[in-house]
PDB file of N, CA and C in Angstrom:
ATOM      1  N   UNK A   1     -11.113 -10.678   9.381  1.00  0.00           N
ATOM      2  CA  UNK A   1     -10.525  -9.732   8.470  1.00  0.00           C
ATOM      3  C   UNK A   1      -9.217  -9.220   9.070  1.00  0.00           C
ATOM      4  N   UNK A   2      -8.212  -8.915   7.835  1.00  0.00           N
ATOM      5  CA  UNK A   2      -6.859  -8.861   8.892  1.00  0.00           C
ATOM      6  C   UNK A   2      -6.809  -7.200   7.649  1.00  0.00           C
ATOM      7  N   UNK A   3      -6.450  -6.414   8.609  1.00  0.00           N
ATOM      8  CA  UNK A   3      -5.683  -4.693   8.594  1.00  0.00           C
ATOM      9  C   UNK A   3      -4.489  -4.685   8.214  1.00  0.00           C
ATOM     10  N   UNK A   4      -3.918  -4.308   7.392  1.00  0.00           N
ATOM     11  CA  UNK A   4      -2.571  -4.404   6.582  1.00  0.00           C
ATOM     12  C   UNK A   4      -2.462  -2.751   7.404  1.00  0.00           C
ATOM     13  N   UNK A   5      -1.066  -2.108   7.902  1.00  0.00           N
ATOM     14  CA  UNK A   5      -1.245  -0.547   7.697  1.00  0.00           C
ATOM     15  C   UNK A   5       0.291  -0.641   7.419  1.00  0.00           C
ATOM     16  N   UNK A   6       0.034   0.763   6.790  1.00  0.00           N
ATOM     17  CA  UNK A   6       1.834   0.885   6.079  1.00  0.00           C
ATOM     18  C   UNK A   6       1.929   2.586   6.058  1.00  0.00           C
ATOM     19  N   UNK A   7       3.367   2.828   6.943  1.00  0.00           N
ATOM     20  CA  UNK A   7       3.324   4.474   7.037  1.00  0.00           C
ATOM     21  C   UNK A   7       4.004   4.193   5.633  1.00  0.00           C
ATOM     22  N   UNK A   8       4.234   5.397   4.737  1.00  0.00           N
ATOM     23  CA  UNK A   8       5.246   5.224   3.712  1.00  0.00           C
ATOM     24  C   UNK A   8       5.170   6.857   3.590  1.00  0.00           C
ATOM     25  N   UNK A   9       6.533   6.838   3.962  1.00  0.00           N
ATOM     26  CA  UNK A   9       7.289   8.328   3.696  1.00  0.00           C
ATOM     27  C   UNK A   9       7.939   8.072   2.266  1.00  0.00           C
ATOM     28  N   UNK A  10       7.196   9.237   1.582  1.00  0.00           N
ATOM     29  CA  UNK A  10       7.797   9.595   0.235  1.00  0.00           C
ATOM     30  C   UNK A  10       8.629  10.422  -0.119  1.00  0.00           C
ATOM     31  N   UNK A  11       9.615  10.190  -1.002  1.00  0.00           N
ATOM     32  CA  UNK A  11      10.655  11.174  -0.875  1.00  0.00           C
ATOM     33  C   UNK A  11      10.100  12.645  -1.034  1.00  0.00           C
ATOM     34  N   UNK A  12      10.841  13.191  -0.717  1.00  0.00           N
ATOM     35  CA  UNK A  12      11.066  15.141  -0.758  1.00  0.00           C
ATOM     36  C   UNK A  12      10.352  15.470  -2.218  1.00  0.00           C
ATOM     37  N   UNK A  13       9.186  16.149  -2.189  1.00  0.00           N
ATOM     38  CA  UNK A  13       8.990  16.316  -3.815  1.00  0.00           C
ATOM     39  C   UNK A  13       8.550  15.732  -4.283  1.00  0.00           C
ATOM     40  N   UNK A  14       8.318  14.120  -4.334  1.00  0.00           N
ATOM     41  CA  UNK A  14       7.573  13.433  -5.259  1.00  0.00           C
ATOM     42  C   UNK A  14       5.849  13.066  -4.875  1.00  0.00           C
ATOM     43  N   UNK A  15       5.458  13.620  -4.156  1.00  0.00           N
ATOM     44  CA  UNK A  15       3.923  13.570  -3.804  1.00  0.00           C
ATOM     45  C   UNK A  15       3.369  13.204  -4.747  1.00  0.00           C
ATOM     46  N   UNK A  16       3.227  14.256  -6.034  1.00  0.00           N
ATOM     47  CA  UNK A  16       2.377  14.277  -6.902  1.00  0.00           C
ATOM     48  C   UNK A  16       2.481  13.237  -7.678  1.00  0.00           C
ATOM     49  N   UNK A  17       3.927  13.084  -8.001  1.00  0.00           N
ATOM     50  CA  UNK A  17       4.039  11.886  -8.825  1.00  0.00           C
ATOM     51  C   UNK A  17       3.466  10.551  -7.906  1.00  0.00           C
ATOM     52  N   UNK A  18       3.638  10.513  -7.128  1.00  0.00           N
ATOM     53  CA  UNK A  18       3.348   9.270  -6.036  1.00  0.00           C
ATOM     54  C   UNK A  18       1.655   9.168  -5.975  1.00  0.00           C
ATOM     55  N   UNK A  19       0.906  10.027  -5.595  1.00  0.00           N
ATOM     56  CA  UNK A  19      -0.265  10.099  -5.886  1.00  0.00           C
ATOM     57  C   UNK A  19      -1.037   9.571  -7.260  1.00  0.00           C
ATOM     58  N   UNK A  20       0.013  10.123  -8.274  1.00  0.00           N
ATOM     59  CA  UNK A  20      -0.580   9.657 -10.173  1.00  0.00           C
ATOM     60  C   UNK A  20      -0.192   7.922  -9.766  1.00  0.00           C
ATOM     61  N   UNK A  21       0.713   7.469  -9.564  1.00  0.00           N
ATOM     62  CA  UNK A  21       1.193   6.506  -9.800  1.00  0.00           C
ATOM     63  C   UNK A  21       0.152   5.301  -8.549  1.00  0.00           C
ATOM     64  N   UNK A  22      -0.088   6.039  -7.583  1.00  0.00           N
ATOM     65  CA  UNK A  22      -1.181   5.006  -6.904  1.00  0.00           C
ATOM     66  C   UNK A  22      -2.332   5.182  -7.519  1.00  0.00           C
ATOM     67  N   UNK A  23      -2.790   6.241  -7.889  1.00  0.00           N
ATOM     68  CA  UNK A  23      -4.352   5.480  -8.666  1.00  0.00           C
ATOM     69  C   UNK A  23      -4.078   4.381  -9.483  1.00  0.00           C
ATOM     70  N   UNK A  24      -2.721   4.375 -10.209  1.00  0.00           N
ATOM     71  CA  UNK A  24      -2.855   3.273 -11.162  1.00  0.00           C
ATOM     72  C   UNK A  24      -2.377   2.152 -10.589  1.00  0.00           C
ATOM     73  N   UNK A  25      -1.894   2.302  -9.027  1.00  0.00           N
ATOM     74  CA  UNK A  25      -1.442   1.157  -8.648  1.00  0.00           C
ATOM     75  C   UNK A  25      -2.918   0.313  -7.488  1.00  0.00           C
ATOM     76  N   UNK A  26      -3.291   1.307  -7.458  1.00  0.00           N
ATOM     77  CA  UNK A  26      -4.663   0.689  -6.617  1.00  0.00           C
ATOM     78  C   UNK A  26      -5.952  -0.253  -7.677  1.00  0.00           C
ATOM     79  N   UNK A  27      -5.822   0.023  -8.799  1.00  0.00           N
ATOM     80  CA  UNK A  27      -6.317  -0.992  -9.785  1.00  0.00           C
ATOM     81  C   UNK A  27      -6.153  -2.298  -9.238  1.00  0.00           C
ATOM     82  N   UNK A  28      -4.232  -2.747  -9.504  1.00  0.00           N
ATOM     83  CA  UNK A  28      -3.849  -3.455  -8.928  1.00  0.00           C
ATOM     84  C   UNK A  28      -4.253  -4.510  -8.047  1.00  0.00           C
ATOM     85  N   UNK A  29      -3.873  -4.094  -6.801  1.00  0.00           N
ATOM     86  CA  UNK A  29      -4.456  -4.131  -5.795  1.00  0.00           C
ATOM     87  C   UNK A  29      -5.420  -4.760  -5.029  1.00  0.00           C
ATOM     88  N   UNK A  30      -6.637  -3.771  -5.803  1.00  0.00           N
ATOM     89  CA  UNK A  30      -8.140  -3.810  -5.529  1.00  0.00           C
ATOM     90  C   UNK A  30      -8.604  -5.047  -6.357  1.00  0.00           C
ATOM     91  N   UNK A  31      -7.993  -5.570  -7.525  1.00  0.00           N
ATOM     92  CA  UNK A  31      -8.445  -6.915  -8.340  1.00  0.00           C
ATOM     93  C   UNK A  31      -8.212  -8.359  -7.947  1.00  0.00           C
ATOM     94  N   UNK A  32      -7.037  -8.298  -6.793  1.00  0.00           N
ATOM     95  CA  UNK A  32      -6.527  -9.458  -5.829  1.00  0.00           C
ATOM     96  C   UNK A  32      -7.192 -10.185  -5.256  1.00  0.00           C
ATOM     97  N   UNK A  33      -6.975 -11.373  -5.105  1.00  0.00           N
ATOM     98  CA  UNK A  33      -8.006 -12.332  -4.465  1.00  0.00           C
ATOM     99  C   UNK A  33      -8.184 -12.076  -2.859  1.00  0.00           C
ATOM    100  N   UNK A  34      -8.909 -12.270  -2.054  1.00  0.00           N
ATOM    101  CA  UNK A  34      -8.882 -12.203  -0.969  1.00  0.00           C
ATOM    102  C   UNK A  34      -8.972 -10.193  -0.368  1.00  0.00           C
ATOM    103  N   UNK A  35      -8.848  -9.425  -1.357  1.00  0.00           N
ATOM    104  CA  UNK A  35      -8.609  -8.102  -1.477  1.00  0.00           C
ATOM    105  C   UNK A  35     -10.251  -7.267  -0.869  1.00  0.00           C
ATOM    106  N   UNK A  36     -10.201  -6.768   0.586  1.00  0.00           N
ATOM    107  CA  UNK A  36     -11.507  -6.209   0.963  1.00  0.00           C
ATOM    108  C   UNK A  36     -11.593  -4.760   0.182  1.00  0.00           C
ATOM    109  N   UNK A  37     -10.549  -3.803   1.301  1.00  0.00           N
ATOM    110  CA  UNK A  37     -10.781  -2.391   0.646  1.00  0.00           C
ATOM    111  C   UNK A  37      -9.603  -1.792   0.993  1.00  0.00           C
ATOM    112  N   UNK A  38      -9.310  -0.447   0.496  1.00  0.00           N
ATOM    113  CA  UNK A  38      -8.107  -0.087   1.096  1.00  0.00           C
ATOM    114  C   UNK A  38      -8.659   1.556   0.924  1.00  0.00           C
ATOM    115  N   UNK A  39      -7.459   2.219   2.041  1.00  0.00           N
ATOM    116  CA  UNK A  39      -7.798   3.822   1.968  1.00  0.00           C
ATOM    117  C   UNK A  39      -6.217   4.299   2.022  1.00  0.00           C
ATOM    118  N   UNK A  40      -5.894   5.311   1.047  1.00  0.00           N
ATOM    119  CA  UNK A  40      -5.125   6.023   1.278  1.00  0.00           C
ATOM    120  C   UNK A  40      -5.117   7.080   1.885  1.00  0.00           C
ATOM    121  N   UNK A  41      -4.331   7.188   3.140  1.00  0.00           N
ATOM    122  CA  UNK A  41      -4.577   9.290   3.891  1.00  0.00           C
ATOM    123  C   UNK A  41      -3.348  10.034   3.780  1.00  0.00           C
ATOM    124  N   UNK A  42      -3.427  11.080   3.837  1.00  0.00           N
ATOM    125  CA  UNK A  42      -1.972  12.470   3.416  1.00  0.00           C
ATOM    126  C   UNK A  42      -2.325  12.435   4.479  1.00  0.00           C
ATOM    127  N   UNK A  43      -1.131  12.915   5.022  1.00  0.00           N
ATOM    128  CA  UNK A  43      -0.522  13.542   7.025  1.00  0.00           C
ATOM    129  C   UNK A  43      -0.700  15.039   6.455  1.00  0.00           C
ATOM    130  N   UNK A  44      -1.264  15.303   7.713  1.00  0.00           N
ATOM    131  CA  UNK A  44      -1.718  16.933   7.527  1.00  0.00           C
ATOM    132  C   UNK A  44      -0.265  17.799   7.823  1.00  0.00           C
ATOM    133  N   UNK A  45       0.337  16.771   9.320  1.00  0.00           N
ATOM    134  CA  UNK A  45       1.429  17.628   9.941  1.00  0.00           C
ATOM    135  C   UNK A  45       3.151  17.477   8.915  1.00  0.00           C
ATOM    136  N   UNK A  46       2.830  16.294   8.379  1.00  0.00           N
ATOM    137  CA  UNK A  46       3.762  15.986   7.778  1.00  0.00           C
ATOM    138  C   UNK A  46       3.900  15.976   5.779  1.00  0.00           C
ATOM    139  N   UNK A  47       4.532  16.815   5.342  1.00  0.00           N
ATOM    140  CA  UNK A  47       4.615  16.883   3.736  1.00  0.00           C
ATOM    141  C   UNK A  47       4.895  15.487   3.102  1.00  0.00           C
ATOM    142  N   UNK A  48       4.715  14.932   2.149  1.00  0.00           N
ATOM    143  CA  UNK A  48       4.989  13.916   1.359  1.00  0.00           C
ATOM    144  C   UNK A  48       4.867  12.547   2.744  1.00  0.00           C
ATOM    145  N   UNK A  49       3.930  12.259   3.437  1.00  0.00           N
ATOM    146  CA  UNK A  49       4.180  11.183   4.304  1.00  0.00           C
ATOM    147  C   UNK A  49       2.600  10.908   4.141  1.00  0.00           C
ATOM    148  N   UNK A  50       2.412   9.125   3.914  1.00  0.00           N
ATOM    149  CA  UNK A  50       1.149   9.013   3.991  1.00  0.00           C
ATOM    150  C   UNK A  50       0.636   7.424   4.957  1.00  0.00           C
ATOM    151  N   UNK A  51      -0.261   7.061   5.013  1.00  0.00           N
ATOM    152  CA  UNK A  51      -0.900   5.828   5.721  1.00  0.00           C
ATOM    153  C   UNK A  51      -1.582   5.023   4.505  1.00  0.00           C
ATOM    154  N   UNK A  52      -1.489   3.952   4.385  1.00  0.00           N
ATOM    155  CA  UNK A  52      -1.956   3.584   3.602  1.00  0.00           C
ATOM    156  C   UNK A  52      -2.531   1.575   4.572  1.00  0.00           C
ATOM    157  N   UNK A  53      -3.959   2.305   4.493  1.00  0.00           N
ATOM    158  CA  UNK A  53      -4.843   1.000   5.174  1.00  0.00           C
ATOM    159  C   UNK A  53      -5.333   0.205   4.410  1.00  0.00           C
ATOM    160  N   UNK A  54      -5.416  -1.351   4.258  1.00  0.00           N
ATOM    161  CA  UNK A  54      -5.755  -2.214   3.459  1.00  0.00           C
ATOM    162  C   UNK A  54      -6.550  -3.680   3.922  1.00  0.00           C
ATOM    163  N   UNK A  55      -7.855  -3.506   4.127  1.00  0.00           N
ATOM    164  CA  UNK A  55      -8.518  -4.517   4.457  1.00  0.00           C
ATOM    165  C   UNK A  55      -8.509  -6.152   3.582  1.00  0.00           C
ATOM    166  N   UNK A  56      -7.847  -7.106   4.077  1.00  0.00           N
ATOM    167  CA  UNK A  56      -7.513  -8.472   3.478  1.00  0.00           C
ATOM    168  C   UNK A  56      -8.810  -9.301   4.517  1.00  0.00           C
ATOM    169  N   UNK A  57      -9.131 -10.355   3.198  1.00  0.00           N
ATOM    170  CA  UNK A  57     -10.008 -11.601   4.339  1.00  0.00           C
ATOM    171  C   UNK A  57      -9.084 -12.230   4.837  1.00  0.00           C
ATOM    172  N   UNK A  58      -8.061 -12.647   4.432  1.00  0.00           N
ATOM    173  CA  UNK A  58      -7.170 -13.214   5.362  1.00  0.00           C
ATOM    174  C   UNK A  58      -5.568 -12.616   5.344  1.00  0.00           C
ATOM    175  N   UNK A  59      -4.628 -13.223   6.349  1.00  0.00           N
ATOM    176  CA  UNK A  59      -3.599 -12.751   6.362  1.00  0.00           C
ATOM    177  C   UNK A  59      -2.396 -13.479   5.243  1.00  0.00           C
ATOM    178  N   UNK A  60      -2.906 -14.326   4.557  1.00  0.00           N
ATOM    179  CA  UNK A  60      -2.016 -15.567   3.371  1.00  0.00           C
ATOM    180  C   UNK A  60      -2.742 -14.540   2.170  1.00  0.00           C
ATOM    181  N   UNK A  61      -3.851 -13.772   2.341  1.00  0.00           N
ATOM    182  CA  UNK A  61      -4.528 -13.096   1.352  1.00  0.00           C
ATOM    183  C   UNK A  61      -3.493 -11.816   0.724  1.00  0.00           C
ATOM    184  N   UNK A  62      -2.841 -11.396   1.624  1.00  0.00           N
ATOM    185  CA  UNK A  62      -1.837 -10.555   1.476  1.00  0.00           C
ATOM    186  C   UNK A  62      -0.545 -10.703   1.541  1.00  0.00           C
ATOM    187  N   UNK A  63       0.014 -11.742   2.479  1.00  0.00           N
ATOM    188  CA  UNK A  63       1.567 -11.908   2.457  1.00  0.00           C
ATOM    189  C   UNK A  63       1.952 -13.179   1.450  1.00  0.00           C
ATOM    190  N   UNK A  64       0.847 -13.705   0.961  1.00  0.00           N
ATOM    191  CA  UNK A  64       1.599 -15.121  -0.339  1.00  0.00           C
ATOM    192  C   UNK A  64       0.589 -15.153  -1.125  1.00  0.00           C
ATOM    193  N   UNK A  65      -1.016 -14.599  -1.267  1.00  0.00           N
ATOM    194  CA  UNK A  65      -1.370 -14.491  -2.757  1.00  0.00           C
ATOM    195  C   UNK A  65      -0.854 -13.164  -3.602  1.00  0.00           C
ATOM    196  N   UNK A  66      -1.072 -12.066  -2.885  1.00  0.00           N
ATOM    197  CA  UNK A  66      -0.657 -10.946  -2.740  1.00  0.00           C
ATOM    198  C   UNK A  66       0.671 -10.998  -3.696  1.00  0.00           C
ATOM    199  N   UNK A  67       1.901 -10.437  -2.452  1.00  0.00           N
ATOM    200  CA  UNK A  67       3.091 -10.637  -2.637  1.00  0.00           C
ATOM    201  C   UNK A  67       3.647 -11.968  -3.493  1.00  0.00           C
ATOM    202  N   UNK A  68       3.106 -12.750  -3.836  1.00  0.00           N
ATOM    203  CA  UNK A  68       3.837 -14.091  -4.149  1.00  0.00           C
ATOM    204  C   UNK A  68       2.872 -13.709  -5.526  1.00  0.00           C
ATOM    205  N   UNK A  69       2.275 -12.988  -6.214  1.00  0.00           N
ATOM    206  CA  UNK A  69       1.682 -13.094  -7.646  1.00  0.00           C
ATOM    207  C   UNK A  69       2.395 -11.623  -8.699  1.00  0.00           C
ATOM    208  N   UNK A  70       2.389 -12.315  -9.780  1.00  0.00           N
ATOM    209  CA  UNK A  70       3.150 -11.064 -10.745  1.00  0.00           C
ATOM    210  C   UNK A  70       2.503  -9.716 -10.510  1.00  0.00           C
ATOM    211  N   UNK A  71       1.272  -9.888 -10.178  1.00  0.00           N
ATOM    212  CA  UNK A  71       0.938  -8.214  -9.979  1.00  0.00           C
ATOM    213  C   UNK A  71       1.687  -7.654  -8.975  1.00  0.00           C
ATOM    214  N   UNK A  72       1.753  -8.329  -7.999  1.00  0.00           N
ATOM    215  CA  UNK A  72       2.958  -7.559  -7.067  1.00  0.00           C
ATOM    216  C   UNK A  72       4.003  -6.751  -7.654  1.00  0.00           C
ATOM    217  N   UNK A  73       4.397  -7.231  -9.010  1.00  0.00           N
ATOM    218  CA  UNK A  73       5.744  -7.129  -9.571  1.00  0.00           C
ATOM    219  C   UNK A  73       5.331  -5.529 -10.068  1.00  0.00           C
ATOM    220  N   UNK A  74       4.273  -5.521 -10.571  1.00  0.00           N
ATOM    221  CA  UNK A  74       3.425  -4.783 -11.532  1.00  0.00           C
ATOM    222  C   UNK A  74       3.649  -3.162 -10.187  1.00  0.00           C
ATOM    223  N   UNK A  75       3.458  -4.007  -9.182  1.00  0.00           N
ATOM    224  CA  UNK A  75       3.192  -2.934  -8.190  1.00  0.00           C
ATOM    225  C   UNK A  75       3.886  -2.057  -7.606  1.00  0.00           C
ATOM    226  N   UNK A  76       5.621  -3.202  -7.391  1.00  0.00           N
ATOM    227  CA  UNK A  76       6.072  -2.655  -6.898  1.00  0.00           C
ATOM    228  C   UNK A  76       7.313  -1.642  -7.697  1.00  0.00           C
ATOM    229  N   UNK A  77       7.320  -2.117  -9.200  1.00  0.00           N
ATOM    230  CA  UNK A  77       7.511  -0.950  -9.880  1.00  0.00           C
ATOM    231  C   UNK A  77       6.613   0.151 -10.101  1.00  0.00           C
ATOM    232  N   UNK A  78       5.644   0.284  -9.932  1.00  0.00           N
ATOM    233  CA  UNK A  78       4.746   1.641 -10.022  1.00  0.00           C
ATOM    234  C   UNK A  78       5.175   2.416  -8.532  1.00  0.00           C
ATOM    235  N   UNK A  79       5.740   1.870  -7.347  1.00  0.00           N
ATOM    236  CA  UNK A  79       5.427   2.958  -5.903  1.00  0.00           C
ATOM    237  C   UNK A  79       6.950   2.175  -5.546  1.00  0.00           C
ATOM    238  N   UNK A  80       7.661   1.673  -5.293  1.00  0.00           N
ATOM    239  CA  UNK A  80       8.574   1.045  -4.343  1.00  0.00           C
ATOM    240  C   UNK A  80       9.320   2.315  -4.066  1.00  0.00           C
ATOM    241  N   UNK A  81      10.233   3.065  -5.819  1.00  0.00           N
ATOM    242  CA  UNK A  81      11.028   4.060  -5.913  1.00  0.00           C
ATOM    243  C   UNK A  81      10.626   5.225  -5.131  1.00  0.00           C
ATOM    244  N   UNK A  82       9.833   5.558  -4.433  1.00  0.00           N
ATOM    245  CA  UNK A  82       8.920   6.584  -4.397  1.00  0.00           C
ATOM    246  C   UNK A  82       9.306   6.786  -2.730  1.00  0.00           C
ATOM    247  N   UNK A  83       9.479   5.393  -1.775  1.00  0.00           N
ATOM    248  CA  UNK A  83       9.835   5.250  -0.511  1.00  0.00           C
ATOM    249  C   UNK A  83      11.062   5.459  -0.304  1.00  0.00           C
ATOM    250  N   UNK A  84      11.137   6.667   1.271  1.00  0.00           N
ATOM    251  CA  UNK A  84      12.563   6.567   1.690  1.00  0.00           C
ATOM    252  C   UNK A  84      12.175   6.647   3.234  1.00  0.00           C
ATOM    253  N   UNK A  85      12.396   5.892   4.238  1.00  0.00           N
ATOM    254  CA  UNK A  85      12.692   5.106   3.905  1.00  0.00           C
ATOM    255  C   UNK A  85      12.070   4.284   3.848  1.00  0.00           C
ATOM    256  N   UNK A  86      12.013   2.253   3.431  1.00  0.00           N
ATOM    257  CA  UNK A  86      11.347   1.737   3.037  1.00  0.00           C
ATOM    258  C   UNK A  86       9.908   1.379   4.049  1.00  0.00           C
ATOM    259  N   UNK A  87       9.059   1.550   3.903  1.00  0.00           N
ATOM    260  CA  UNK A  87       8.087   1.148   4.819  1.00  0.00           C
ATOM    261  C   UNK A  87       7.582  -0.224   5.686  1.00  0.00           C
ATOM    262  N   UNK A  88       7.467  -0.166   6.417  1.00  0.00           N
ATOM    263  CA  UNK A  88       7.122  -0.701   7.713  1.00  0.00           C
ATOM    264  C   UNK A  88       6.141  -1.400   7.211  1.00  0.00           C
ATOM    265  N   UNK A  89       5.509  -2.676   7.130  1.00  0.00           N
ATOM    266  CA  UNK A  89       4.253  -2.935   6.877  1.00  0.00           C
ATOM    267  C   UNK A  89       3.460  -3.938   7.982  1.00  0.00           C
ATOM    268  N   UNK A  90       2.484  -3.553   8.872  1.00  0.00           N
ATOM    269  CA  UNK A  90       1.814  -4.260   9.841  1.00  0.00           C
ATOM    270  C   UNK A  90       0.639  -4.995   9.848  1.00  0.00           C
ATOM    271  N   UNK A  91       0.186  -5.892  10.426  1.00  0.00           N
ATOM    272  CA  UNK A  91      -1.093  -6.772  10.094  1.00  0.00           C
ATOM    273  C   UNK A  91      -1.702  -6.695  11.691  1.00  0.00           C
ATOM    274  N   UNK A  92      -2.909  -6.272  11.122  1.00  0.00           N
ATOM    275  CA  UNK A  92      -3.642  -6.056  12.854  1.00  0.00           C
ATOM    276  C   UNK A  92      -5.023  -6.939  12.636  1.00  0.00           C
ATOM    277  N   UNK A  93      -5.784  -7.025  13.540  1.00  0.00           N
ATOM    278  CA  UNK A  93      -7.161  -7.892  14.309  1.00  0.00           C
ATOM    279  C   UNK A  93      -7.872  -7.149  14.670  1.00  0.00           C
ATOM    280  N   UNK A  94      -9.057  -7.370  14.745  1.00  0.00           N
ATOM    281  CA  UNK A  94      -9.785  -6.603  15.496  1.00  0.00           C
ATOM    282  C   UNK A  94     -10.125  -7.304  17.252  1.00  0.00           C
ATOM    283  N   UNK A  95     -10.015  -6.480  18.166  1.00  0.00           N
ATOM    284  CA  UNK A  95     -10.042  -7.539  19.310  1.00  0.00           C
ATOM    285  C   UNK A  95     -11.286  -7.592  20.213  1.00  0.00           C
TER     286      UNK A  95
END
């Protein structure tokens, strides 16, 4: 199983909207092939900044079925606007 993690700082103010707009983007998401689970967390210390963890069976499960299918498209108009700046996205193992 491969760990997707992604800090994503949201702009100044738009939390709420960012929050409405991931429930409907975690539909998404969660219907993907290869797609385990994912968790979204709010930073306690930090306003509008969040983590967003995403369990894939594999790592092609996320960087080319994922990304390489129209829902992506679907996706990344619902949250892209929302990042400043754009987020970091990492793939981890368990060791």
């Amino acid at each position: 199983m491969i760990l997707e993690v992604a800090i994503l700082n949201v702009k100044v103010g738009l939390s709420v909207d960012f929050e409405k707009a991931f429930s409907e983007a975690q539909k998404i998401i969660s219907s993907m092939n290869g797609y385990v689970s994912h968790q979204l967390k709010k930073c306690l210390e930090e306003n509008d900044k969040y983590i967003l963890l995403v369990n894939w069976e594999t790592l092609e499960a996320h960087t080319e079925g994922f990304r390489g299918s129209a829902e992506y498209q679907d996706w990344k108009k619902l949250l892209h606007h929302f990042y400043e700046p754009f987020p970091i996205v990492e793939h981890y193992v368990e060791v």
